[in-house]
N, C-alpha and C. Protein backbone atom coordinates (compact mmCIF):
# COMPACT_ATOMS: atom_id res chain seq x y z
N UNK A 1 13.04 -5.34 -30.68
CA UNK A 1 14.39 -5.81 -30.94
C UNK A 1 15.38 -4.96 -30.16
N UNK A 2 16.16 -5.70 -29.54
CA UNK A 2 17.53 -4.96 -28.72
C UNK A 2 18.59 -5.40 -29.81
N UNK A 3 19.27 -3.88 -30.28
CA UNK A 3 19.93 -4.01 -31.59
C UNK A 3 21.14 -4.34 -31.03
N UNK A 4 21.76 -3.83 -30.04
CA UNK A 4 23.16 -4.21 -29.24
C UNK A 4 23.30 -4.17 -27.71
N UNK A 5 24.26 -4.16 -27.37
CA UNK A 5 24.40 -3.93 -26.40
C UNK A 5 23.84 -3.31 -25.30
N UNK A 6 24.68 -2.39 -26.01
CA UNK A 6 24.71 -0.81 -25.88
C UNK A 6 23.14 -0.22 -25.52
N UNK A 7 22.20 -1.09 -26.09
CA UNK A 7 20.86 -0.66 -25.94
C UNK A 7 20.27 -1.59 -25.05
N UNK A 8 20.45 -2.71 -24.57
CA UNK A 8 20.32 -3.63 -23.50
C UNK A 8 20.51 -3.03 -22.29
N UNK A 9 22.02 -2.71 -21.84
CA UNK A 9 22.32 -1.40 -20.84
C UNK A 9 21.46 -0.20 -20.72
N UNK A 10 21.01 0.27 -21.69
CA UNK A 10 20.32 1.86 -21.57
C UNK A 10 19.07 0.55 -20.94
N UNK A 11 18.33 -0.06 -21.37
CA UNK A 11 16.77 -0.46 -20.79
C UNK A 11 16.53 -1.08 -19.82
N UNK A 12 17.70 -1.91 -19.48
CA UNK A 12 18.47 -1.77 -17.68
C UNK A 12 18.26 -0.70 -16.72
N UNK A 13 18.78 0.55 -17.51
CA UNK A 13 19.22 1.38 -16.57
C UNK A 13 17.78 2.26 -16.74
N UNK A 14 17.25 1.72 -17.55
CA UNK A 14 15.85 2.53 -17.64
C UNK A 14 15.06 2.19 -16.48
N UNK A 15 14.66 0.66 -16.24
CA UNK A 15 14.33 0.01 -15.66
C UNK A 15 14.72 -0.09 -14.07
N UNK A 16 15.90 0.14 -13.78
CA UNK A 16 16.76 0.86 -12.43
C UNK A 16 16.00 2.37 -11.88
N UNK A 17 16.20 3.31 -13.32
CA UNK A 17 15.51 4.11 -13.05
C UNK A 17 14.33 4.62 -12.57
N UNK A 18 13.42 3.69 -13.38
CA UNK A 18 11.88 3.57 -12.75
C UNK A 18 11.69 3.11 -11.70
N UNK A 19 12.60 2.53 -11.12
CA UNK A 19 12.33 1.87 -9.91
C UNK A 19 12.75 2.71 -8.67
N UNK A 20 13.71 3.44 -8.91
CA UNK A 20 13.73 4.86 -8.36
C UNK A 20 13.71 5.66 -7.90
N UNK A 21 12.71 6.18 -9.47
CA UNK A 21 12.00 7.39 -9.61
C UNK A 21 10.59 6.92 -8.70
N UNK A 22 10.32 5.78 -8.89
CA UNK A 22 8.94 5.37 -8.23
C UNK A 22 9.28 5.73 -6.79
N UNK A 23 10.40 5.52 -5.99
CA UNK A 23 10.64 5.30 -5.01
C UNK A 23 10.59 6.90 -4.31
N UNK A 24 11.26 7.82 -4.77
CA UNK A 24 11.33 9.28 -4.74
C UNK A 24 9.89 9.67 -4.39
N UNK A 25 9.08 9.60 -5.81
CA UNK A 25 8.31 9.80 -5.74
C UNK A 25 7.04 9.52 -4.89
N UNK A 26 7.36 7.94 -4.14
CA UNK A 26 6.35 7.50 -3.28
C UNK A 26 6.83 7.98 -1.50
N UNK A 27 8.30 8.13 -1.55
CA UNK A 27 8.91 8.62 -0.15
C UNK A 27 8.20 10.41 -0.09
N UNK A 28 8.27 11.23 -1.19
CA UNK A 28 7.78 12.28 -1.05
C UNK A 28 6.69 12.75 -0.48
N UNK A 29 5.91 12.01 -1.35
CA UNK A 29 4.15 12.32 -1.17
C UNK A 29 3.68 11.28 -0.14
N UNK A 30 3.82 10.01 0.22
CA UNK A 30 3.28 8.90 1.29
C UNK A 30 2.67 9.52 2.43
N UNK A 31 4.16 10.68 3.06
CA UNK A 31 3.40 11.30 4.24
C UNK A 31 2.41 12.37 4.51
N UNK A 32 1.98 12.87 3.07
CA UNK A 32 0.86 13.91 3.33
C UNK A 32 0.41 13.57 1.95
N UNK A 33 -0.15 12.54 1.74
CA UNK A 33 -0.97 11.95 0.81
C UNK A 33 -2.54 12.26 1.16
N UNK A 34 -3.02 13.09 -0.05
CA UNK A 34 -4.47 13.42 -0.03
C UNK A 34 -4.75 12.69 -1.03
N UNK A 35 -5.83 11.33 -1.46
CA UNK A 35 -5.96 11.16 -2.52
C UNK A 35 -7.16 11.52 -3.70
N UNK A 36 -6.91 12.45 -4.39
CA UNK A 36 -7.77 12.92 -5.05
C UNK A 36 -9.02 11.98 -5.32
N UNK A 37 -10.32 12.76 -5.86
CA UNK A 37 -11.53 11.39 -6.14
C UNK A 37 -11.49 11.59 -7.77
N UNK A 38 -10.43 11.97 -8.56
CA UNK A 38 -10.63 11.95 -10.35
C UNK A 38 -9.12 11.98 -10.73
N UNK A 39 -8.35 11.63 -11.41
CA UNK A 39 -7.44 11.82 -12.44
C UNK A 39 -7.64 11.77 -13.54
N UNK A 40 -7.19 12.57 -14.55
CA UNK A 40 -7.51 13.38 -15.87
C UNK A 40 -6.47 12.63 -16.55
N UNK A 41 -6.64 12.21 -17.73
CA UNK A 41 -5.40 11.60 -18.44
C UNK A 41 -6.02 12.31 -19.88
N UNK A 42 -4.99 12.96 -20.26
CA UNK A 42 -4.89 13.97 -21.52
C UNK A 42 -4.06 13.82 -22.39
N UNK A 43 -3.84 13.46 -23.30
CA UNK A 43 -2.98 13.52 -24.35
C UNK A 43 -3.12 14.42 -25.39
N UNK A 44 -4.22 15.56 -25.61
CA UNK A 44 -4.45 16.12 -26.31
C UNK A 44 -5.28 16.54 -27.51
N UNK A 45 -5.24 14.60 -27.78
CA UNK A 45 -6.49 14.86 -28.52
C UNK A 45 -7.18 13.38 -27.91
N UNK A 46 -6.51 13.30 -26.98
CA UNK A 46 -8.19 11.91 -26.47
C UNK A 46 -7.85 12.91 -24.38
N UNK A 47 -8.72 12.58 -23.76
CA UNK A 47 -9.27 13.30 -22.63
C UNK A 47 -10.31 11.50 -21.67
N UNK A 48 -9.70 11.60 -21.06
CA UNK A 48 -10.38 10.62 -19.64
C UNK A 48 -10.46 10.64 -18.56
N UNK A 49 -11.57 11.64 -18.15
CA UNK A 49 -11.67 10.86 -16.27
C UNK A 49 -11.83 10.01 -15.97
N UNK A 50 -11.57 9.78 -14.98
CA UNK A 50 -11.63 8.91 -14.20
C UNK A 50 -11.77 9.14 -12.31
N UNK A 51 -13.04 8.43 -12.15
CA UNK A 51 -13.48 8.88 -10.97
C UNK A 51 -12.63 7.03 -10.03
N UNK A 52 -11.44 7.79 -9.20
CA UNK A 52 -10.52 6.91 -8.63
C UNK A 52 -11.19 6.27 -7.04
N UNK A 53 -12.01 7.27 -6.61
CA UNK A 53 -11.96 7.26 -5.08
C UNK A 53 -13.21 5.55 -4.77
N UNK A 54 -13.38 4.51 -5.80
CA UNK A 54 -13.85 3.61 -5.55
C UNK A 54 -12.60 2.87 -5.23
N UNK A 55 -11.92 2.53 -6.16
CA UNK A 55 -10.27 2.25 -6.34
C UNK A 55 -9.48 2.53 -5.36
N UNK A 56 -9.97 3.37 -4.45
CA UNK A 56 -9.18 3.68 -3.31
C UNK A 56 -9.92 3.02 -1.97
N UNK A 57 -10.77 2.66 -2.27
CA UNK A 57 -12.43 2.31 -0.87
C UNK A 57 -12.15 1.11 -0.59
N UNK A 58 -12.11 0.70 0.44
CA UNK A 58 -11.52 -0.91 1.14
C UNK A 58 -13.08 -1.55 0.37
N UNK A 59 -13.41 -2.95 -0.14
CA UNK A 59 -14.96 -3.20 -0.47
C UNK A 59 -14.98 -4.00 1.04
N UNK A 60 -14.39 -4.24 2.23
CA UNK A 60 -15.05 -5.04 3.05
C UNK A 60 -15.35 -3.79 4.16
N UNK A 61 -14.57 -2.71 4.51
CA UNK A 61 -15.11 -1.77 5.14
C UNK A 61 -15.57 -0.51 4.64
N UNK A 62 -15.65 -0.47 3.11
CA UNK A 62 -16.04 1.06 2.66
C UNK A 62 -15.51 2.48 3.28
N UNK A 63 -14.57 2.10 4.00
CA UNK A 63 -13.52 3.14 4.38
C UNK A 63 -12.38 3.37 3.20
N UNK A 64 -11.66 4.28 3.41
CA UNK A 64 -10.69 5.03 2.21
C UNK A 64 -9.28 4.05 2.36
N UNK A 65 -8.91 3.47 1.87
CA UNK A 65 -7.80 2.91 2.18
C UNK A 65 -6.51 4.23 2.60
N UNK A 66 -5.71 3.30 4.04
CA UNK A 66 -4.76 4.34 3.80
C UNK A 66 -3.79 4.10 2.93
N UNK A 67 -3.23 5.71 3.42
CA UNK A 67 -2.32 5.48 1.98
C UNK A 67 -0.60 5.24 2.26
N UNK A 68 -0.60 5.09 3.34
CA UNK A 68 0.50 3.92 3.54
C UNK A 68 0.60 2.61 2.72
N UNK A 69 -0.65 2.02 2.79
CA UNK A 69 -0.92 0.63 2.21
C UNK A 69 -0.83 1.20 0.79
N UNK A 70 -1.26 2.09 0.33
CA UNK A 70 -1.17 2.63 -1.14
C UNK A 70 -0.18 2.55 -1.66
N UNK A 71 0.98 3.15 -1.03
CA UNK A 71 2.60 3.37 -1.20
C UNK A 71 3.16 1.64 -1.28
N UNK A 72 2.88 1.46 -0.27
CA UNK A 72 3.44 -0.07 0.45
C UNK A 72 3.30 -0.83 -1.15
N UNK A 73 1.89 -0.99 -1.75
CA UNK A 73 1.68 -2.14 -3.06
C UNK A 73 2.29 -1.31 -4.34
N UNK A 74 1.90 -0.07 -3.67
CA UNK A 74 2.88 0.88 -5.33
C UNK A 74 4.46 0.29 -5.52
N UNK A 75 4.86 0.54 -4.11
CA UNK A 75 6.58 -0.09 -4.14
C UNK A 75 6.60 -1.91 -4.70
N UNK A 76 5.73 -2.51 -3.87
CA UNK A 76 6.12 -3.27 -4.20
C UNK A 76 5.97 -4.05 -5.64
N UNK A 77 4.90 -2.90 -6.37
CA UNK A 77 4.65 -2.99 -7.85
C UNK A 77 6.13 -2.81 -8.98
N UNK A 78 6.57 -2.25 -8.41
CA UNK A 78 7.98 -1.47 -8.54
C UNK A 78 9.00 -2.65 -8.85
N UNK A 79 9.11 -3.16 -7.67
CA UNK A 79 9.98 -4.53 -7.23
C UNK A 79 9.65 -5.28 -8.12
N UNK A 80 8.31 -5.95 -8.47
CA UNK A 80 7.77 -6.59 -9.53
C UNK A 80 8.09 -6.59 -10.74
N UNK A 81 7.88 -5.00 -11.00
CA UNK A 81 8.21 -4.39 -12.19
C UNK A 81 9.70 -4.64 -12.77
N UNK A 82 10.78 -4.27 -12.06
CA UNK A 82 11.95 -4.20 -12.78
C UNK A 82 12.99 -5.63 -12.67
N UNK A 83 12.04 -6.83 -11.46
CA UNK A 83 12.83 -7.93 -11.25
C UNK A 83 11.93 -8.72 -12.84
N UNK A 84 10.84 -8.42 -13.37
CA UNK A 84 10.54 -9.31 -14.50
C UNK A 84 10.92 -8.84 -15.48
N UNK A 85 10.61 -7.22 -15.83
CA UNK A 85 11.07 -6.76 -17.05
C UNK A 85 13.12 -7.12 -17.16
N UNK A 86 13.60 -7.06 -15.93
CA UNK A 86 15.32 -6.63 -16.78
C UNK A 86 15.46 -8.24 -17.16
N UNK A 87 15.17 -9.30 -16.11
CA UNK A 87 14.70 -10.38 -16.70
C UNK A 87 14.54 -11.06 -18.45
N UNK A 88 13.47 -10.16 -18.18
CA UNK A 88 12.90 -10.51 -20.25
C UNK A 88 13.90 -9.51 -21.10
N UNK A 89 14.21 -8.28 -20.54
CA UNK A 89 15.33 -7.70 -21.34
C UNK A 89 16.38 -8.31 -21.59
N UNK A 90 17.15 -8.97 -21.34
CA UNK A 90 18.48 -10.35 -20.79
C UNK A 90 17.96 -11.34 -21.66
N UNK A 91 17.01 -12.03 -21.33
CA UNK A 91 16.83 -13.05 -22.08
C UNK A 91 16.50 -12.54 -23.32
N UNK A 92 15.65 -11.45 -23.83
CA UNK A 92 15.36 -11.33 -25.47
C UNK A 92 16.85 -11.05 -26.29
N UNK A 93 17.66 -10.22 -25.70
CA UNK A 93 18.85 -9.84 -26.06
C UNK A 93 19.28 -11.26 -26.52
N UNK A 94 19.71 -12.07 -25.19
CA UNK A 94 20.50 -12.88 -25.42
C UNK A 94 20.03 -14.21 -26.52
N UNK A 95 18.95 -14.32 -26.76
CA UNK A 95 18.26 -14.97 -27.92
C UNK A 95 18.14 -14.64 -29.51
N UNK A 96 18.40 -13.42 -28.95
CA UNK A 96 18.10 -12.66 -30.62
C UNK A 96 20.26 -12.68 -30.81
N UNK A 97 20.90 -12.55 -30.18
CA UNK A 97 22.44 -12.48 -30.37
C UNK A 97 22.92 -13.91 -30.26
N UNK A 98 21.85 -15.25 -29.62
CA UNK A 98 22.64 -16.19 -30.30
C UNK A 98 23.60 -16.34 -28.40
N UNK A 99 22.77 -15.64 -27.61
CA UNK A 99 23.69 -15.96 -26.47
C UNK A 99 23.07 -16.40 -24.92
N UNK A 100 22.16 -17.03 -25.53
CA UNK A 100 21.20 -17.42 -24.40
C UNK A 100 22.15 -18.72 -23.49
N UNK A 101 23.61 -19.31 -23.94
CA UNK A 101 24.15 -20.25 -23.21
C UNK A 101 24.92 -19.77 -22.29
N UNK A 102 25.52 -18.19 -22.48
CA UNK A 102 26.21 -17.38 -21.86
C UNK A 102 25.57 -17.09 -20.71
N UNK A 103 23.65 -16.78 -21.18
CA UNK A 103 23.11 -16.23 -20.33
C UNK A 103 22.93 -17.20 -18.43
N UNK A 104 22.58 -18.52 -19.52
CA UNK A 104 22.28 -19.65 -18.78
C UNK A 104 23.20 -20.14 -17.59
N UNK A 105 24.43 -20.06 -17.93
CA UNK A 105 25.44 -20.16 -17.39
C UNK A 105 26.37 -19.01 -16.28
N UNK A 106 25.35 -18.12 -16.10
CA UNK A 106 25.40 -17.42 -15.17
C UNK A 106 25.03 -17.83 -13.82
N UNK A 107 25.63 -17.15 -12.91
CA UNK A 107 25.53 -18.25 -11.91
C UNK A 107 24.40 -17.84 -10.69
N UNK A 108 23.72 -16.73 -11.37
CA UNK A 108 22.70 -16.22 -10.71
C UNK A 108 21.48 -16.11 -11.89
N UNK A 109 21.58 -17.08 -12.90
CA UNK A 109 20.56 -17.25 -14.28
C UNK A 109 19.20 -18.31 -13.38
N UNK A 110 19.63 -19.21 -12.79
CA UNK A 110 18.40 -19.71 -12.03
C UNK A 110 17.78 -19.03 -10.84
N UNK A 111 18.38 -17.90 -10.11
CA UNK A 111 17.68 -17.15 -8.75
C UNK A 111 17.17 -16.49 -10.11
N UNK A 112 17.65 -15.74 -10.81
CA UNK A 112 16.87 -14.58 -11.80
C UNK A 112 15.67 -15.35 -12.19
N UNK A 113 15.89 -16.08 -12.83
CA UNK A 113 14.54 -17.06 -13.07
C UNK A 113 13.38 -17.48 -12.63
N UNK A 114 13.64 -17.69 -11.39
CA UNK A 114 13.05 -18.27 -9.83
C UNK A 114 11.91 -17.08 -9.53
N UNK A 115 12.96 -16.03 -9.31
CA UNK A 115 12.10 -14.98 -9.03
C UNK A 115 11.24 -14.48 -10.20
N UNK A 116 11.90 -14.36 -11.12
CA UNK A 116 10.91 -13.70 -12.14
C UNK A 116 9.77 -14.16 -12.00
N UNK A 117 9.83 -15.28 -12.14
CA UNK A 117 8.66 -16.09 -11.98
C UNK A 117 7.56 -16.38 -11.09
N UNK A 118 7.68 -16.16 -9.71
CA UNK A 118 7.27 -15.42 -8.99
C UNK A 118 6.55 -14.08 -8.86
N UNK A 119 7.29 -13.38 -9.63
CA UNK A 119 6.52 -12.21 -9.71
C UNK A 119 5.76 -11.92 -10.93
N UNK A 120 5.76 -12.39 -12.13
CA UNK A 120 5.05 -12.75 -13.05
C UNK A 120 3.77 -13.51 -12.94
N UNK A 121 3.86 -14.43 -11.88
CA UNK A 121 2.85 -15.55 -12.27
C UNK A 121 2.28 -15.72 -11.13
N UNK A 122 0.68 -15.87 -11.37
CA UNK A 122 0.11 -15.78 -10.07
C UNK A 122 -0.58 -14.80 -9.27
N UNK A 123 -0.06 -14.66 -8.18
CA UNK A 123 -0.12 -13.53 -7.16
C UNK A 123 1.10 -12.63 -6.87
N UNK A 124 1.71 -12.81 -7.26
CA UNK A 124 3.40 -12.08 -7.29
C UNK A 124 4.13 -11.88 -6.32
N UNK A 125 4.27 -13.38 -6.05
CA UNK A 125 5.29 -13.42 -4.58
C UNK A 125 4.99 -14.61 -4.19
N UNK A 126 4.55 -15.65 -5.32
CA UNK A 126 4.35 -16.79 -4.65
C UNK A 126 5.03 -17.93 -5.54
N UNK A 127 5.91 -18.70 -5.08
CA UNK A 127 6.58 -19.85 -5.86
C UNK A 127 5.30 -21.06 -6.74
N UNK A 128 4.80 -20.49 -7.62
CA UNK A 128 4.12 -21.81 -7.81
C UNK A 128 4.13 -23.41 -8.39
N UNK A 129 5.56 -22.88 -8.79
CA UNK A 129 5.94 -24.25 -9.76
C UNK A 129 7.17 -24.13 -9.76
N UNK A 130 7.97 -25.19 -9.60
CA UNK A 130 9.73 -25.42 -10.15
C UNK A 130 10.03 -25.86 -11.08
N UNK A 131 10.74 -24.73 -11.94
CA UNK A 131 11.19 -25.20 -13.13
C UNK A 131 11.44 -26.25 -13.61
N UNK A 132 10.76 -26.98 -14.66
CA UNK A 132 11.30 -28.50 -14.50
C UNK A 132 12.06 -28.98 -14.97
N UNK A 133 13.06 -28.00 -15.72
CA UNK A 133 14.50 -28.29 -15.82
C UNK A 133 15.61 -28.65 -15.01
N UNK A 134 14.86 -27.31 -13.44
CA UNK A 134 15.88 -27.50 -12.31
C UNK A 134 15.66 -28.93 -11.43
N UNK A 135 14.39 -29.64 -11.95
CA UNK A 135 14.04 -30.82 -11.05
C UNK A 135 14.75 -31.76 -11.93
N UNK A 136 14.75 -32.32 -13.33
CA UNK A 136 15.17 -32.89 -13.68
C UNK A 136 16.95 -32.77 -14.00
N UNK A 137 17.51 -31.82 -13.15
CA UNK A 137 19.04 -31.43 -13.05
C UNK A 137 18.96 -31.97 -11.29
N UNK A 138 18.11 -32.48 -10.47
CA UNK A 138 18.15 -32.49 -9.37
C UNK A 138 18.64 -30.83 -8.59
N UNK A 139 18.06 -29.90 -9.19
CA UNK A 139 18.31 -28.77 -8.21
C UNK A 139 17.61 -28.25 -7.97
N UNK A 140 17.88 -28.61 -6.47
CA UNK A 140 16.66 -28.13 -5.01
C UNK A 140 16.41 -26.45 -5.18
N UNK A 141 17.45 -25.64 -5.04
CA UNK A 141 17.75 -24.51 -4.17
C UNK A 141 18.37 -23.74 -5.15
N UNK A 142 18.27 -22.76 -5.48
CA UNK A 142 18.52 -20.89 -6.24
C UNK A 142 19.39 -20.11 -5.22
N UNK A 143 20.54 -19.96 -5.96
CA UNK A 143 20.81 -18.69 -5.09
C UNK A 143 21.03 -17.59 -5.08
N UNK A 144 21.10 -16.44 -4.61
CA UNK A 144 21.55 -15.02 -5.03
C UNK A 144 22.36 -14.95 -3.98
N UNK A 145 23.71 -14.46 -3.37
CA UNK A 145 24.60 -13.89 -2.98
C UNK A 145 23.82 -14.67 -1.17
N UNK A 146 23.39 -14.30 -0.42
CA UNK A 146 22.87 -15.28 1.00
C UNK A 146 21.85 -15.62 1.05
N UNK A 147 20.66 -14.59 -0.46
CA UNK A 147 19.10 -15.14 -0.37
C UNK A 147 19.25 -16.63 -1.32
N UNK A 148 18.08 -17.26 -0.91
CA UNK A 148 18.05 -18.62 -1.34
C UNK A 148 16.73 -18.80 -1.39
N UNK A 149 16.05 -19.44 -3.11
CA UNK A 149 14.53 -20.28 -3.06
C UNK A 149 14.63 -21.26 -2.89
N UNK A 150 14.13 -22.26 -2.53
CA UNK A 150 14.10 -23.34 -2.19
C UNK A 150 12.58 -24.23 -2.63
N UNK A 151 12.95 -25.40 -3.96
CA UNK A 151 12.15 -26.17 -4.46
C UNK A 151 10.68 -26.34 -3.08
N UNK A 152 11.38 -26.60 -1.92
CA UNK A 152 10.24 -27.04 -0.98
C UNK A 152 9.32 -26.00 -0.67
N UNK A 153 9.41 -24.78 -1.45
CA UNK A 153 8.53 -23.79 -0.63
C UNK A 153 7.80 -23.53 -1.70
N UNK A 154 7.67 -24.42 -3.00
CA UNK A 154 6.34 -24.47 -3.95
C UNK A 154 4.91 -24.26 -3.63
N UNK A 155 4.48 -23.45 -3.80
CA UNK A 155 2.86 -23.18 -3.15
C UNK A 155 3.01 -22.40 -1.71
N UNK A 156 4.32 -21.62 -1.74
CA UNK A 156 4.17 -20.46 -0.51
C UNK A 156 4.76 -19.38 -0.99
N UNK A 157 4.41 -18.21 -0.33
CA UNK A 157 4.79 -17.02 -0.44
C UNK A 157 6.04 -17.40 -0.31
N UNK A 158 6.17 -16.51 -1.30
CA UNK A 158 8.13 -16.05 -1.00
C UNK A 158 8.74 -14.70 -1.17
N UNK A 159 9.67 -14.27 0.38
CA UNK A 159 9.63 -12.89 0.66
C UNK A 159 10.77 -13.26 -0.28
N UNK A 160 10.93 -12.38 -1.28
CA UNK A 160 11.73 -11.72 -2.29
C UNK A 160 12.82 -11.00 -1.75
N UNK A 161 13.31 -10.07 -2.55
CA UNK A 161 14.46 -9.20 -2.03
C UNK A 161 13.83 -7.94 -1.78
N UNK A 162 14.66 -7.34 -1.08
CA UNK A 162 14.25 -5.96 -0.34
C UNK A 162 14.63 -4.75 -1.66
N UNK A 163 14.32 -4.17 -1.04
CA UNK A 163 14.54 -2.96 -2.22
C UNK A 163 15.90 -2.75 -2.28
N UNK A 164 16.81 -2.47 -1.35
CA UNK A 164 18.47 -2.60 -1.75
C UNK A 164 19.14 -3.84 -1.73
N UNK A 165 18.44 -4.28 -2.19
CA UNK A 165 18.96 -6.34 -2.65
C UNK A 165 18.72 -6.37 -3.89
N UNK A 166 17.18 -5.20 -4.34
CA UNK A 166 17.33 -5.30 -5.83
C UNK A 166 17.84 -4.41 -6.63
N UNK A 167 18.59 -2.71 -5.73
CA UNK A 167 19.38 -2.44 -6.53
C UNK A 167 20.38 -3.04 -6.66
N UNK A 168 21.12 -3.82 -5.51
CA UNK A 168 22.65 -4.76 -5.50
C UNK A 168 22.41 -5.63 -7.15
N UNK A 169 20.86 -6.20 -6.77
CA UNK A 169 20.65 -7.54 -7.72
C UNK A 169 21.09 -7.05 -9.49
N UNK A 170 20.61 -5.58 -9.83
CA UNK A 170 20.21 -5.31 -11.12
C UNK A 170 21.69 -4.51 -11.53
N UNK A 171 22.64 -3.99 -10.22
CA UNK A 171 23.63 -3.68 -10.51
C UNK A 171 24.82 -5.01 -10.94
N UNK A 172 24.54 -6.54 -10.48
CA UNK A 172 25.14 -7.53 -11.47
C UNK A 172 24.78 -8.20 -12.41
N UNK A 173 23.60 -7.71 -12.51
CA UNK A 173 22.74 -8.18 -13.98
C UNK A 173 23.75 -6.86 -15.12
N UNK A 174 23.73 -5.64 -14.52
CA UNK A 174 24.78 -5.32 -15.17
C UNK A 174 26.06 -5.06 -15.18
N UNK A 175 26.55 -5.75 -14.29
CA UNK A 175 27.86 -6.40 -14.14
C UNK A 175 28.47 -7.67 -15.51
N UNK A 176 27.14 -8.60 -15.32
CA UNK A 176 27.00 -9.54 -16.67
C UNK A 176 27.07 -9.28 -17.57
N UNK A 177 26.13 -8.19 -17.76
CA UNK A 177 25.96 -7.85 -19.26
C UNK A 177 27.55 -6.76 -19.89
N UNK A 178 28.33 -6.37 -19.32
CA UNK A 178 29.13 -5.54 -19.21
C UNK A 178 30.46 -6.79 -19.20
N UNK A 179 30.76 -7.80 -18.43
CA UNK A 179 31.56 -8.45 -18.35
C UNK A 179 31.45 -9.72 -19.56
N UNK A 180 29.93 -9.99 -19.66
CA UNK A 180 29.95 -11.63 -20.03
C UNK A 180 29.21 -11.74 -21.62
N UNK A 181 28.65 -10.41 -21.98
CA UNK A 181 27.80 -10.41 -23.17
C UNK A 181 28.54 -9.74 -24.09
N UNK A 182 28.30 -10.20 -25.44
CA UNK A 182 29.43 -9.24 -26.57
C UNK A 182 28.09 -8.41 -27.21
């Protein structure tokens, strides 16, 4: 339950955050990335290795993957991550407060949608279905600020937003929530 606002914003900005912190963290280490063959996950009273370096092994060449490509799907796990979660954060809010028409009526509520969906479902980056609300409203095309989905590109990849398209994007998601939500 998102009790107010006030707590909608903080899991936003949580969610901003992680996306980030991921980013920091993957610009740091990418260029002298050694990747260990175990990580230890400890909590204190439970203990798990884990032997990683299969997880890291291409299966068609049994070579080590680099770790460029490592970084590259980490980020774009990232992207994934905070375009579905602030998504479902927005919409649970606005359902549980009784303001899902406010939400709807945003004028970036169908690109938010579009994409989420996309990255949720599937392979995560691929349009597989159009809402069939937006077909039976006759609407082709989503927009965000110059990016645009487009109904016809159902069953293709779709390059998403870049990483500073989705801080722009999540900074008017809380623009909305700040201007348009009580």
């Amino acid at each position: 339950m998102i009790e107010n606002k006030k707590k909608l914003y903080t899991f936003i900005c949580v969610a901003l955050r992680n996306f980030l912190f991921g980013h920091l963290v993957s610009n740091r280490y990418k260029k002298d990335m050694a990747i260990p063959e175990t990580i230890t996950f400890d909590t204190g009273s439970q203990k798990e290795i884990v032997n990683i370096t299969s997880l890291f092994t291409c299966a068609t060449t049994g070579n080590l993957i680099d770790p460029a490509e490592v970084f590259n799907n980490f980020t774009k796990s990232l992207s994934r991550s905070i375009i579905a979660e602030s998504y479902e954060l927005i919409k649970t809010y606005c359902e549980q407060t009784n303001q899902m028409s406010i939400f709807k009526s945003w004028r970036y509520y169908n690109f938010n949608r579009v994409i989420r969906n996309c990255t949720s479902h599937g392979t995560g980056g691929t349009l597989n279905r159009w809402p069939p609300e937006l077909s039976k409203s006759d609407v082709t095309i989503v927009k965000w600020r110059h990016k645009e989905v487009r109904k016809s590109m159902v069953g293709s990849s779709v390059s998403l937003l870049t990483d500073p398209e989705i801080v722009q994007f999540a900074k008017d998601q809380i623009t909305f929530i700040d201007q348009k939500l009580s």
